[in-house]
C-alpha atoms as a PDB file:
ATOM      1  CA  UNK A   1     184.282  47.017 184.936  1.00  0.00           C
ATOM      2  CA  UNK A   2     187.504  47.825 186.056  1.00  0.00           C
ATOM      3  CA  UNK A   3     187.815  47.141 189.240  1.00  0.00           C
ATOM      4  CA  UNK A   4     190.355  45.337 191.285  1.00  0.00           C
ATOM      5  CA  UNK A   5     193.657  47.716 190.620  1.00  0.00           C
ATOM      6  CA  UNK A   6     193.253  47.487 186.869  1.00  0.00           C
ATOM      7  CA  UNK A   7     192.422  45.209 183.917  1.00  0.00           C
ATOM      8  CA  UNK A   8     195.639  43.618 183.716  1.00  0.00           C
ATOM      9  CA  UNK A   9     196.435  45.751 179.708  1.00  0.00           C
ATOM     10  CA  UNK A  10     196.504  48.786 181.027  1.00  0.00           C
ATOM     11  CA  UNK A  11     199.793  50.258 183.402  1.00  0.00           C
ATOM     12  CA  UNK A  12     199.395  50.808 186.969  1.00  0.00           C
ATOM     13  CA  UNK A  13     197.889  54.584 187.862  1.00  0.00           C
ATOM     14  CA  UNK A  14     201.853  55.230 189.350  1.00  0.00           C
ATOM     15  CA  UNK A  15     204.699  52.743 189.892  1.00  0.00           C
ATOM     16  CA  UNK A  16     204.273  50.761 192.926  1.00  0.00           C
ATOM     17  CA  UNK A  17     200.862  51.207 193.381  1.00  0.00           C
ATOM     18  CA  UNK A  18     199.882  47.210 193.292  1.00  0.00           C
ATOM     19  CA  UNK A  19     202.665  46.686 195.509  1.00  0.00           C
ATOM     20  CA  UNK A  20     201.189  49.122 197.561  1.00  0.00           C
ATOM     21  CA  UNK A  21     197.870  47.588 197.459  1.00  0.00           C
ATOM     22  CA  UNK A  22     198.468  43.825 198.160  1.00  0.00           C
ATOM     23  CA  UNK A  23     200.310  45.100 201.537  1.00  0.00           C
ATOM     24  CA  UNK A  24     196.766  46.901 202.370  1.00  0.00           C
ATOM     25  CA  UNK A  25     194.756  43.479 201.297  1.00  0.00           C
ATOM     26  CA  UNK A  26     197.582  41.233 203.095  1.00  0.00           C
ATOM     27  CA  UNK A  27     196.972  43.600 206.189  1.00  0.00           C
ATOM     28  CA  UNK A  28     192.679  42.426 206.311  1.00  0.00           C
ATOM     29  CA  UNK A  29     193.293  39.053 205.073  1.00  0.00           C
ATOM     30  CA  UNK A  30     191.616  36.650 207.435  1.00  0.00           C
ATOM     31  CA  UNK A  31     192.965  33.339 206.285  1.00  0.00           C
ATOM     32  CA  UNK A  32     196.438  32.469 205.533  1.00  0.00           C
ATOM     33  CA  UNK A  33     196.636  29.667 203.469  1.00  0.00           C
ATOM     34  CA  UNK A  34     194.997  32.219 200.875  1.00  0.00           C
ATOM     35  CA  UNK A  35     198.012  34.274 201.191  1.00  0.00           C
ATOM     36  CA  UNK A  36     198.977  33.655 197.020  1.00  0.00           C
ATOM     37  CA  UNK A  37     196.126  35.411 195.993  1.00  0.00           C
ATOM     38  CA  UNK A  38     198.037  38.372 196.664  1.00  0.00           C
ATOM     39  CA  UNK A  39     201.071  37.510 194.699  1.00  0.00           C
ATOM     40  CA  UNK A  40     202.043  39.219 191.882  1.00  0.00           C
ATOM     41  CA  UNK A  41     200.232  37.597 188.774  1.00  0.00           C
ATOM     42  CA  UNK A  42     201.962  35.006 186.356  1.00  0.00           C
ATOM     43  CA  UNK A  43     202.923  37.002 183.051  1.00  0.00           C
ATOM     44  CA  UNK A  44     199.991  36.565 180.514  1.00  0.00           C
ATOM     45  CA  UNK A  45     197.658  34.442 182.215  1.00  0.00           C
ATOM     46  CA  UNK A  46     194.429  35.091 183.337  1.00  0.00           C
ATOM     47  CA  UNK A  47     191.029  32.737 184.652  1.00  0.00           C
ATOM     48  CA  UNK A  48     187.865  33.661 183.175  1.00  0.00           C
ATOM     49  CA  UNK A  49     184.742  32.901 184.792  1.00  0.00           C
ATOM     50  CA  UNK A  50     181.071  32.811 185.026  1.00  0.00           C
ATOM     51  CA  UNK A  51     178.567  31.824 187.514  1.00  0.00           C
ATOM     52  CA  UNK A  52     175.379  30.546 187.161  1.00  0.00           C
ATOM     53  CA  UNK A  53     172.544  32.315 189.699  1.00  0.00           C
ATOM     54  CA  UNK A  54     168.404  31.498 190.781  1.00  0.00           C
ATOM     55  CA  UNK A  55     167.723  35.167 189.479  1.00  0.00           C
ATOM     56  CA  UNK A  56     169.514  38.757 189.484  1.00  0.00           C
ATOM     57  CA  UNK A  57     169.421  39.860 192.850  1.00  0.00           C
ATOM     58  CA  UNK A  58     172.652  39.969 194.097  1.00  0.00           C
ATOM     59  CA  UNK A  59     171.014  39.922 197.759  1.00  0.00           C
ATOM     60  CA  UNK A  60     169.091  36.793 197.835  1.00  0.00           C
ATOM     61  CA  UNK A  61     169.834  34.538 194.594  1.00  0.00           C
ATOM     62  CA  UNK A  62     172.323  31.859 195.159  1.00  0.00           C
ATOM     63  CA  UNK A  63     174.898  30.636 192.796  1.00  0.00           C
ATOM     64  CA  UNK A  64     174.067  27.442 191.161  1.00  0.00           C
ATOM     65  CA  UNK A  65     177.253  26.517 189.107  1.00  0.00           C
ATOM     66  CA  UNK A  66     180.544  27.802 188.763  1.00  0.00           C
ATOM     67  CA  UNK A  67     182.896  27.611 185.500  1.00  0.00           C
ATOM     68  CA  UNK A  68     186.353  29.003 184.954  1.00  0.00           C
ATOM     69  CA  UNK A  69     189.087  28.519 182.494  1.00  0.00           C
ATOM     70  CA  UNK A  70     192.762  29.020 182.176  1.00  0.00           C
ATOM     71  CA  UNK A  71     194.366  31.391 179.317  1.00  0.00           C
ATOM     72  CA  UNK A  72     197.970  31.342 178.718  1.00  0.00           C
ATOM     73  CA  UNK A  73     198.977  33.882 176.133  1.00  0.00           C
ATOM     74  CA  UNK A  74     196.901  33.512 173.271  1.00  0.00           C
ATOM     75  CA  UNK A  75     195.550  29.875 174.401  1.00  0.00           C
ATOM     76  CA  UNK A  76     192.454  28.698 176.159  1.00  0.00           C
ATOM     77  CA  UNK A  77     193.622  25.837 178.803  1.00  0.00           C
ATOM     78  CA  UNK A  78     191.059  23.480 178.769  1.00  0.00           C
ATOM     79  CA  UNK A  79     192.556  20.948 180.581  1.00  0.00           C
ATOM     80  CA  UNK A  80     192.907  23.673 183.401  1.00  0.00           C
ATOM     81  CA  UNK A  81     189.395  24.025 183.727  1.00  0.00           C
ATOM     82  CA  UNK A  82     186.812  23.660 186.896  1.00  0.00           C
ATOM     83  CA  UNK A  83     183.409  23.373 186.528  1.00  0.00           C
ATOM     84  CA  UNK A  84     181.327  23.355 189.607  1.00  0.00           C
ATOM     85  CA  UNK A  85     177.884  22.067 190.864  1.00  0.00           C
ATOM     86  CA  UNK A  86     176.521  24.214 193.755  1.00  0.00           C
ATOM     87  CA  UNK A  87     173.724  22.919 196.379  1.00  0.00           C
ATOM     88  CA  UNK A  88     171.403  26.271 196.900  1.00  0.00           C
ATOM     89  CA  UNK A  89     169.929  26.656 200.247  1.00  0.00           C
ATOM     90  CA  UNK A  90     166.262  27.243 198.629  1.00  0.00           C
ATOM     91  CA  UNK A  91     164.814  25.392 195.810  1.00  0.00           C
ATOM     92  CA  UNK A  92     165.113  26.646 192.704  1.00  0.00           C
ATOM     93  CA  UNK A  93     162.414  28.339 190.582  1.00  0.00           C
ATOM     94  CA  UNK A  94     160.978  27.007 187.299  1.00  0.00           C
ATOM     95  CA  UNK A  95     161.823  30.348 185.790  1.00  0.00           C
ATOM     96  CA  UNK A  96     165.354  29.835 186.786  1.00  0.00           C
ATOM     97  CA  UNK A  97     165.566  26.482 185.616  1.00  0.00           C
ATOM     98  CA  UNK A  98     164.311  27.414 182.000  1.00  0.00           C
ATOM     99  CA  UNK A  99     167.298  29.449 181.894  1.00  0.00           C
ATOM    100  CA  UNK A 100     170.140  27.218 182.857  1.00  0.00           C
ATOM    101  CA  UNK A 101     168.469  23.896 182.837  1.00  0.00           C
ATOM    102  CA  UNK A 102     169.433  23.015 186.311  1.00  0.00           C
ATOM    103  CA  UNK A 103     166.622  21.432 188.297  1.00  0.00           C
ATOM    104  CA  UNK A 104     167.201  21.178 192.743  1.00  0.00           C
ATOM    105  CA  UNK A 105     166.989  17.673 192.380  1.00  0.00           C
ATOM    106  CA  UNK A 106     170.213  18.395 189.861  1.00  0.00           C
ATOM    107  CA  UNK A 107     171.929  20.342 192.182  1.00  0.00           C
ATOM    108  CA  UNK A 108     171.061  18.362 195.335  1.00  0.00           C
ATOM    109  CA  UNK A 109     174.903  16.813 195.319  1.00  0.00           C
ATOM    110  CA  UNK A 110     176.303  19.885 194.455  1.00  0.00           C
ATOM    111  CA  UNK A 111     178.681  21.490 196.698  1.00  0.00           C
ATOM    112  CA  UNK A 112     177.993  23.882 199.516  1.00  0.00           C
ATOM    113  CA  UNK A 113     178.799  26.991 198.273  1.00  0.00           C
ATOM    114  CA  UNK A 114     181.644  27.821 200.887  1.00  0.00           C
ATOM    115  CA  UNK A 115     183.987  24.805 199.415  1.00  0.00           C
ATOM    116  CA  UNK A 116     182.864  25.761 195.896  1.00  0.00           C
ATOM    117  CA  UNK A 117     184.375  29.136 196.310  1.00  0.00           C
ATOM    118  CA  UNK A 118     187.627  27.590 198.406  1.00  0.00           C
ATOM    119  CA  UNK A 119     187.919  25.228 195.376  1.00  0.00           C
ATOM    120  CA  UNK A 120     187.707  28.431 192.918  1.00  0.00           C
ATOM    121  CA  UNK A 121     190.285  30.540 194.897  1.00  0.00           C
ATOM    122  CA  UNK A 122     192.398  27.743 194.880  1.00  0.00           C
ATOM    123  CA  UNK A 123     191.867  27.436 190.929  1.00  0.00           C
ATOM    124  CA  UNK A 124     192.323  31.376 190.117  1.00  0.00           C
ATOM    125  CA  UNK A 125     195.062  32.145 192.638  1.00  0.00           C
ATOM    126  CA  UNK A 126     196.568  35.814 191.226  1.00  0.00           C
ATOM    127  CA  UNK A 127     195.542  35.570 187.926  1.00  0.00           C
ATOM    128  CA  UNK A 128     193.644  38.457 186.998  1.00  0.00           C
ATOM    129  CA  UNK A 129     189.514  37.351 186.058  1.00  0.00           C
ATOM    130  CA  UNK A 130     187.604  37.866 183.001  1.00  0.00           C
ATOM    131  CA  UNK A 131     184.256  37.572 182.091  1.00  0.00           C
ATOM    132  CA  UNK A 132     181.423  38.548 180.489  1.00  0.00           C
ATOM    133  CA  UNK A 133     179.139  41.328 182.971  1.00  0.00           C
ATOM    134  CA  UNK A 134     182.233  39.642 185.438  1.00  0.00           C
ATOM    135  CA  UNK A 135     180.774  42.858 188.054  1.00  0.00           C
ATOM    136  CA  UNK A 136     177.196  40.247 188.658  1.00  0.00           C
ATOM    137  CA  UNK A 137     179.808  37.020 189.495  1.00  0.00           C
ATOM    138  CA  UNK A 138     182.196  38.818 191.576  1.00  0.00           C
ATOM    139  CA  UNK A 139     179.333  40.712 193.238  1.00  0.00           C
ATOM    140  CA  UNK A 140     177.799  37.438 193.632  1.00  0.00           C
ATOM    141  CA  UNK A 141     181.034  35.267 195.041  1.00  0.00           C
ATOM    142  CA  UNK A 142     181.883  37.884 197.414  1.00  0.00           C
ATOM    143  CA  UNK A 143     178.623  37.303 199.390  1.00  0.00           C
ATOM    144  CA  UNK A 144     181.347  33.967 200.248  1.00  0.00           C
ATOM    145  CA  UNK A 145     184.486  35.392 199.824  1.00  0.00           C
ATOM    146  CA  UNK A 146     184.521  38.179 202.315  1.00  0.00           C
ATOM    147  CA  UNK A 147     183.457  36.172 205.193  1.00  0.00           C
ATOM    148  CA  UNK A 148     186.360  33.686 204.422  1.00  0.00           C
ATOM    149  CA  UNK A 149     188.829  36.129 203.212  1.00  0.00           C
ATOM    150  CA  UNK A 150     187.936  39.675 205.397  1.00  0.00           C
ATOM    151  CA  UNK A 151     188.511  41.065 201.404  1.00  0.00           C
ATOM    152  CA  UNK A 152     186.688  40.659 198.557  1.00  0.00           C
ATOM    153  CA  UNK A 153     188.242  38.983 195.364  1.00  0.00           C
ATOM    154  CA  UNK A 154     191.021  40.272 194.906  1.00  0.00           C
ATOM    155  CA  UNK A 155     192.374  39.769 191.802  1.00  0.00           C
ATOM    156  CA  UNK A 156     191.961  42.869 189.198  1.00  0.00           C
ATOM    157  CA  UNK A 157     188.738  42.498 186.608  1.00  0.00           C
ATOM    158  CA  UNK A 158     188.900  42.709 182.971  1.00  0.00           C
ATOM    159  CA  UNK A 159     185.158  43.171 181.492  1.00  0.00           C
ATOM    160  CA  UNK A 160     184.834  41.428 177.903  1.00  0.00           C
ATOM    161  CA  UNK A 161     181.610  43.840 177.016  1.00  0.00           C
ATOM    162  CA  UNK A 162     183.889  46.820 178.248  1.00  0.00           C
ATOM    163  CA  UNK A 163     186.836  45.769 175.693  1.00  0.00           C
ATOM    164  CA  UNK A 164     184.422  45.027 173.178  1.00  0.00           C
ATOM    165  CA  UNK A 165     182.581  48.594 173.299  1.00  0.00           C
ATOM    166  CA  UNK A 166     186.187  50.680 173.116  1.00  0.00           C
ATOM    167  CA  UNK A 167     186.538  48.905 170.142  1.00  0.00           C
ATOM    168  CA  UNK A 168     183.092  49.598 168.313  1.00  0.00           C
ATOM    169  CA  UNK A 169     183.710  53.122 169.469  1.00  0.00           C
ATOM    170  CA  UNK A 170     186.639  53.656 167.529  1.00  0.00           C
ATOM    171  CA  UNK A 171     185.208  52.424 164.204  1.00  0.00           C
ATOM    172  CA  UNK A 172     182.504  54.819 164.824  1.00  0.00           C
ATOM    173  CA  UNK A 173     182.623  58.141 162.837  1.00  0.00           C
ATOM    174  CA  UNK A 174     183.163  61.118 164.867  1.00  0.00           C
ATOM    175  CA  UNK A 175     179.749  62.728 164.715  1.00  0.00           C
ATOM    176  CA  UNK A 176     178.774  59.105 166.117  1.00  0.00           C
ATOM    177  CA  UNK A 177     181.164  59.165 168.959  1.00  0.00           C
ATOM    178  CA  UNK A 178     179.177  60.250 172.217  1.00  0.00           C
ATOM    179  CA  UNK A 179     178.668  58.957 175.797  1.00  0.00           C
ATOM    180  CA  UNK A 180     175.250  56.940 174.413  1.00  0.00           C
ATOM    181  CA  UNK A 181     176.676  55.878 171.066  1.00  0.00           C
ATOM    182  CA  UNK A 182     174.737  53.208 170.269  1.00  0.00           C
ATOM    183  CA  UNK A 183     176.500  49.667 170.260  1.00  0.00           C
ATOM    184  CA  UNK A 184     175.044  45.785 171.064  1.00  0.00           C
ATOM    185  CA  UNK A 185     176.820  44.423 174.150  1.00  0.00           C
ATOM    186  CA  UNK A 186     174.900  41.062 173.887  1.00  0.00           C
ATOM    187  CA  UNK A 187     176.957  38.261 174.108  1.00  0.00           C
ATOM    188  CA  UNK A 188     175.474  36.424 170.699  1.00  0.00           C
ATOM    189  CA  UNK A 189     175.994  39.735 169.059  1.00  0.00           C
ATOM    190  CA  UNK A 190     179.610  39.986 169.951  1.00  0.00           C
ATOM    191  CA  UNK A 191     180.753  36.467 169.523  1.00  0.00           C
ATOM    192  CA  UNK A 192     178.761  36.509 165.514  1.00  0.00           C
ATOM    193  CA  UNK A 193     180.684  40.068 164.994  1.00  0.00           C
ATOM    194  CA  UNK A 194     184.397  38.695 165.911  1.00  0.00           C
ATOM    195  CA  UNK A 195     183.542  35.905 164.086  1.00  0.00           C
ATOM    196  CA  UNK A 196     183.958  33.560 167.071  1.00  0.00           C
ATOM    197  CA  UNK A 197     182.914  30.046 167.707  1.00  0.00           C
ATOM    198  CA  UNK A 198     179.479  30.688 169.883  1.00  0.00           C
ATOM    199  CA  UNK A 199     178.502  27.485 172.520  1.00  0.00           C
ATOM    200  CA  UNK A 200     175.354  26.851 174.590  1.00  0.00           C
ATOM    201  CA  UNK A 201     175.020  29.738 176.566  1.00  0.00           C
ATOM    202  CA  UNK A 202     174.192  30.066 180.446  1.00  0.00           C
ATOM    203  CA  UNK A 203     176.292  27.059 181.024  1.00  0.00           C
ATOM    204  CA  UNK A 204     178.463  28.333 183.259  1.00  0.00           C
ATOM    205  CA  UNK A 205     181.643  26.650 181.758  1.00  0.00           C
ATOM    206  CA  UNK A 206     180.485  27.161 177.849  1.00  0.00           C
ATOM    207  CA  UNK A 207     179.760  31.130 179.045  1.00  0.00           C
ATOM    208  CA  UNK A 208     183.741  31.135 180.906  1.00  0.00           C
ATOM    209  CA  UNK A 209     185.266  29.553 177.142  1.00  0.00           C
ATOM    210  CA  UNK A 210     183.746  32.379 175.267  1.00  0.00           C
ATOM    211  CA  UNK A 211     184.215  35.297 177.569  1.00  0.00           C
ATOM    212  CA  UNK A 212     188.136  33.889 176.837  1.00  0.00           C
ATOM    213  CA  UNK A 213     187.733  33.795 173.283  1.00  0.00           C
ATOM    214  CA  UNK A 214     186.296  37.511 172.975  1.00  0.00           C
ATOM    215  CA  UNK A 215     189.010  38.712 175.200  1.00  0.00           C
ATOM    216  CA  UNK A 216     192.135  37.124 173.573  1.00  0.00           C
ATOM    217  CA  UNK A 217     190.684  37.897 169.624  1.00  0.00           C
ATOM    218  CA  UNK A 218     190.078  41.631 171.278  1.00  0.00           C
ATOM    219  CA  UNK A 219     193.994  41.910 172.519  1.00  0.00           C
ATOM    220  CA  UNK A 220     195.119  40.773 169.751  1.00  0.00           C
ATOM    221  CA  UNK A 221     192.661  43.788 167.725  1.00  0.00           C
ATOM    222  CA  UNK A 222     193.811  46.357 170.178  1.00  0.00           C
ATOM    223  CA  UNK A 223     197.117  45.522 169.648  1.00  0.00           C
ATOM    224  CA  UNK A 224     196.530  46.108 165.649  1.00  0.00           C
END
């Protein structure tokens, strides 16, 4: 995904255009005090991000947990972390808990998800997001974020799977290169191949650290 006026390695489509756009977003934005999302980004920084969610239905599941990280550069931030219980409205499913271990009564002092996602504003500010499938989390936040905001977020999107895909396609041979070349998005199977430190996955935090990892070890192989 792309989305959001660019993945924040690639130029603007023509100069001024960002500029352009946070006057439109400014124009819609409900709620002042949110006002710095809109701000150009600090140089070489970015949040990534990953939610945790009772199922894949981007209409009715409810976030469960919310983890983001800091990058500066080349560095992962821990210290500038957040990591985020949500309270669902619904209990959650044994299915869903088998996936990210989170049982209702776990979740029962969790946030509501409106101050989760003020929190997470706060936390990102303009910092363009990364994640891994990022299009599921934002689709998911912005369920909260455009009643608060009038907008959805903001900030542009830079998609870990997407990066990693351009670059399996360019070590393909040419014969090989076609719209349904054949490549393994999955996470495990990305991290193993970059040769990347891999965590617990569907933690929402532990998913956030390694979506950061693939994307700075991928700038740093596009830039080779």
């Amino acid at each position: 995904m792309w989305g959001g006026g660019g993945d924040g390695l690639r130029p603007a489509l023509f100069p001024g255009w960002a500029t352009l756009r946070r006057r439109w977003l400014a124009h819609r934005l409900r709620d002042p005090r949110f006002a710095s999302l809109l701000q150009p980004p600090p140089p070489h920084e970015w949040v990534a991000l990953d939610c945790e969610t009772t199922g894949l239905d981007v209409r009715t599941d409810e976030i469960v947990s919310i983890g983001a990280v800091r990058i500066e550069g080349d560095r992962i931030v821990t210290s500038e972390r957040l990591e985020l219980l949500v309270r669902p409205e619904r209990a959650v499913s044994a299915n869903s808990v088998r996936i990210h271990r989170l049982r209702t009564q776990d979740l029962a002092e969790g946030l509501p998800l409106s101050v989760a996602v003020e929190q997470l504003l706060t936390f990102i500010g303009s910092r363009p997001l990364v994640g891994y499938y990022l299009e599921f989390d934002v689709a998911m936040l912005n369920r909260a974020v455009r009643p608060l905001l009038g907008i959805g977020l903001p900030q542009p999107c830079i998609e870990v799977s997407a990066l990693y895909y351009d670059y399996k396609f360019q070590q393909l041979p040419p014969y090989q290169q076609h719209d349904n070349a054949d490549i393994d998005l999955r996470l495990a199977t990305l991290m193993k191949d970059l040769d990347l430190p891999q965590r617990e996955a569907h933690d929402a935090l532990n998913d956030a650290v390694m979506a950061a990892l693939a994307f700075i070890k991928l700038r740093h192989l596009r830039h080779r």
